[in-house]
C-alpha atoms as a PDB file:
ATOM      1  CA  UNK A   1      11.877 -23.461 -22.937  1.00  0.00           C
ATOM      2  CA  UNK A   2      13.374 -21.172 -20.586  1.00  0.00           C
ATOM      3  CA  UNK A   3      14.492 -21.117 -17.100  1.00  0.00           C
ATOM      4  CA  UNK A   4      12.069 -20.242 -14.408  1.00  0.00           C
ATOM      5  CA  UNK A   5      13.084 -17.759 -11.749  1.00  0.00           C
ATOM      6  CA  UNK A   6      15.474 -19.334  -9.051  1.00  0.00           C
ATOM      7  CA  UNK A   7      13.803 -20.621  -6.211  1.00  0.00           C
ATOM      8  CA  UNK A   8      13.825 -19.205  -2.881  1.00  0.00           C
ATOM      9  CA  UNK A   9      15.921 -21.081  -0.397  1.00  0.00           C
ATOM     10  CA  UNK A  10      14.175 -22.284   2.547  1.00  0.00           C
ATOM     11  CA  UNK A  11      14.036 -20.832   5.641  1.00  0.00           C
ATOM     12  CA  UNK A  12      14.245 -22.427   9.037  1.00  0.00           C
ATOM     13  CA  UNK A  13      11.359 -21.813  11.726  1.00  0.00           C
ATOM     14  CA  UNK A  14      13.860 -20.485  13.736  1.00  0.00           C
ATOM     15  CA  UNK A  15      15.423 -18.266  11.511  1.00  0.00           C
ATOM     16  CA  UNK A  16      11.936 -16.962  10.881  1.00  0.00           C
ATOM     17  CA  UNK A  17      10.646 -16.528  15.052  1.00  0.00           C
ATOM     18  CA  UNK A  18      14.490 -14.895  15.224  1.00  0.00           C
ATOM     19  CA  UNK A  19      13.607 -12.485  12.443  1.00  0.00           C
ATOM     20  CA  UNK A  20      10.026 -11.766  13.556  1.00  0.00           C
ATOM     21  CA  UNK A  21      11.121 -11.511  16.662  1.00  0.00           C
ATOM     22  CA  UNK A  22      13.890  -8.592  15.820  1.00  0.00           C
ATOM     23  CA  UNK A  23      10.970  -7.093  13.734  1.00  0.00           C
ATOM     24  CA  UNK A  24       8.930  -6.733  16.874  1.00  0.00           C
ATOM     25  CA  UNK A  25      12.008  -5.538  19.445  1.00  0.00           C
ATOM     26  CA  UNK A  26      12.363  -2.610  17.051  1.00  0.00           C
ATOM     27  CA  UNK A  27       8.998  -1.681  16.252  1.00  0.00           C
ATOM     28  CA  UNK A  28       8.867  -1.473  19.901  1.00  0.00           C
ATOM     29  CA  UNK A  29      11.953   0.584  20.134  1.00  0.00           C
ATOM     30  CA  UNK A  30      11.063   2.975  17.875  1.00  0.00           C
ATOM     31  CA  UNK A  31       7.415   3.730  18.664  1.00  0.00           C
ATOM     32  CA  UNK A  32       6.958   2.673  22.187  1.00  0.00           C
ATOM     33  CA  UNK A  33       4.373   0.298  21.149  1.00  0.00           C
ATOM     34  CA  UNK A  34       4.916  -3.697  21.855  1.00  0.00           C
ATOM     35  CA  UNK A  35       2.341  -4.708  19.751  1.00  0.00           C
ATOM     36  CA  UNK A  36       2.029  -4.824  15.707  1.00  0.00           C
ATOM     37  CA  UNK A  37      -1.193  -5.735  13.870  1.00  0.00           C
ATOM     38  CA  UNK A  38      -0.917  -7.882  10.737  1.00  0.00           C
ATOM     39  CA  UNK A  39      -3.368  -6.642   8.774  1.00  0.00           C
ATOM     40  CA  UNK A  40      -4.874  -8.521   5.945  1.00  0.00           C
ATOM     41  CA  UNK A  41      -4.761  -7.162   2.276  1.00  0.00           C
ATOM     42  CA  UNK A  42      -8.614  -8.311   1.974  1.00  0.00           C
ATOM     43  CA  UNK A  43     -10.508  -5.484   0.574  1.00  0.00           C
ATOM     44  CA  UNK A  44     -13.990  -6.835  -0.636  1.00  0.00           C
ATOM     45  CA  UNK A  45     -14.540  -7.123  -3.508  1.00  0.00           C
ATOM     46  CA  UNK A  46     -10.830  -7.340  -4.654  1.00  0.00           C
ATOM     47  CA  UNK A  47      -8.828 -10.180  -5.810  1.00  0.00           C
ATOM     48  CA  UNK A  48      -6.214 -11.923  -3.242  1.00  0.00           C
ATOM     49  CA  UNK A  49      -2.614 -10.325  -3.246  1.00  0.00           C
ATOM     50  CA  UNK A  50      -0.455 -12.603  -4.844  1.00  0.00           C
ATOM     51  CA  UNK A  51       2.791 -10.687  -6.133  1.00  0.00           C
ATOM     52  CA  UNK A  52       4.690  -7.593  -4.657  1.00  0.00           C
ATOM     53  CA  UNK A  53       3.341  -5.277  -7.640  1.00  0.00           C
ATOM     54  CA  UNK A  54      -0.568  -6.208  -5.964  1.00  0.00           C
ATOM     55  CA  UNK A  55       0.619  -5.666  -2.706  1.00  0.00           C
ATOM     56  CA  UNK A  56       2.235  -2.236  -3.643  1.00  0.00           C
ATOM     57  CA  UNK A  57      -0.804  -1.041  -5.640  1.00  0.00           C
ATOM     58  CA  UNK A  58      -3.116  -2.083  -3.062  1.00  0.00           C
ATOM     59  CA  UNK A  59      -1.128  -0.451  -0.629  1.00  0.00           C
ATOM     60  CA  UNK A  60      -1.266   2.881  -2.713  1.00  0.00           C
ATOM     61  CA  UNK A  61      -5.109   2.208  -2.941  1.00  0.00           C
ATOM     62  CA  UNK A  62      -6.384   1.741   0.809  1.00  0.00           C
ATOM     63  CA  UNK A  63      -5.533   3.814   3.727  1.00  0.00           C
ATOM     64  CA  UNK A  64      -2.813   1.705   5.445  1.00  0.00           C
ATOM     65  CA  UNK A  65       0.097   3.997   5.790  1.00  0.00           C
ATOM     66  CA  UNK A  66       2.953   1.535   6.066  1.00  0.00           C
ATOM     67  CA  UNK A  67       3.875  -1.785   3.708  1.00  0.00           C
ATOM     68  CA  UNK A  68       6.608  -4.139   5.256  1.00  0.00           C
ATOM     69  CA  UNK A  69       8.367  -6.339   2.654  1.00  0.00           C
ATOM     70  CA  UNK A  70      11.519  -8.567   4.058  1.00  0.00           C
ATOM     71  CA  UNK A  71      14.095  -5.808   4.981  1.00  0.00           C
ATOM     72  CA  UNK A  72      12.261  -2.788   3.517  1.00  0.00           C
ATOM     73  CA  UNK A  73       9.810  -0.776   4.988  1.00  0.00           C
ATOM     74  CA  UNK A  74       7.466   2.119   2.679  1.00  0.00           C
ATOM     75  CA  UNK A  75       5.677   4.814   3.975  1.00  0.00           C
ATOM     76  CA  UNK A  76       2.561   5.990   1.898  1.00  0.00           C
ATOM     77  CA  UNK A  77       3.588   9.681   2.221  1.00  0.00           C
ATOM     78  CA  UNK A  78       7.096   8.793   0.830  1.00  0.00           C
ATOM     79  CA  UNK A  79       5.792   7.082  -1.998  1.00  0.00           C
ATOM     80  CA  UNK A  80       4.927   9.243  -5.244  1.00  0.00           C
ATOM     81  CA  UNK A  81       1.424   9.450  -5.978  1.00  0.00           C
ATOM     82  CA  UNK A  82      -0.174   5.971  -8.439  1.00  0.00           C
ATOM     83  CA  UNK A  83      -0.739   7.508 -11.842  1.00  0.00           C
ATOM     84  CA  UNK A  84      -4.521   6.228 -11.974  1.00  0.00           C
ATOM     85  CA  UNK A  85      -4.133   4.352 -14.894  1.00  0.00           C
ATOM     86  CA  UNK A  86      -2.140   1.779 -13.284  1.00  0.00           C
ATOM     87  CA  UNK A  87      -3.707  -1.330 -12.749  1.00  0.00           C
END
């Protein structure tokens, strides 16, 4: 049998609010806008998003024009356009 992929290491609840809380002082900084909406990936009719490859392709499929993942942030218009037989 193989090995599974490593686990993640846990992360505090402070670490996280510390982290979110960074997240929010710059999106503030940079737009002039104190407030960000966590949006839900729900689109009816569509199965959950469970890896990063569904989040990306249902990212490239709506019209949200931003994914956040961790440290990295994607802009639709940067992105190069989803061959449409990707799926």
């Amino acid at each position: 049998m193989l090995p599974g992929p490593e686990p993640s290491p846990p992360v505090s609840q402070t670490a996280l609010m510390l982290a979110v809380c960074a997240l929010l002082t710059r999106f503030h900084a940079l737009t002039g806008c104190p407030v960000l909406v966590n949006t839900s990936f729900n689109v009816r009719g569509e199965p959950i998003v469970c890896t990063p490859r569904d989040a990306h392709l249902r990212f490239m499929r709506t019209e949200m024009d931003n994914l956040v993942r961790e440290s990295f942030i994607l802009g639709k218009r940067r992105q190069p356009r989803l061959r449409e037989d990707v799926g």
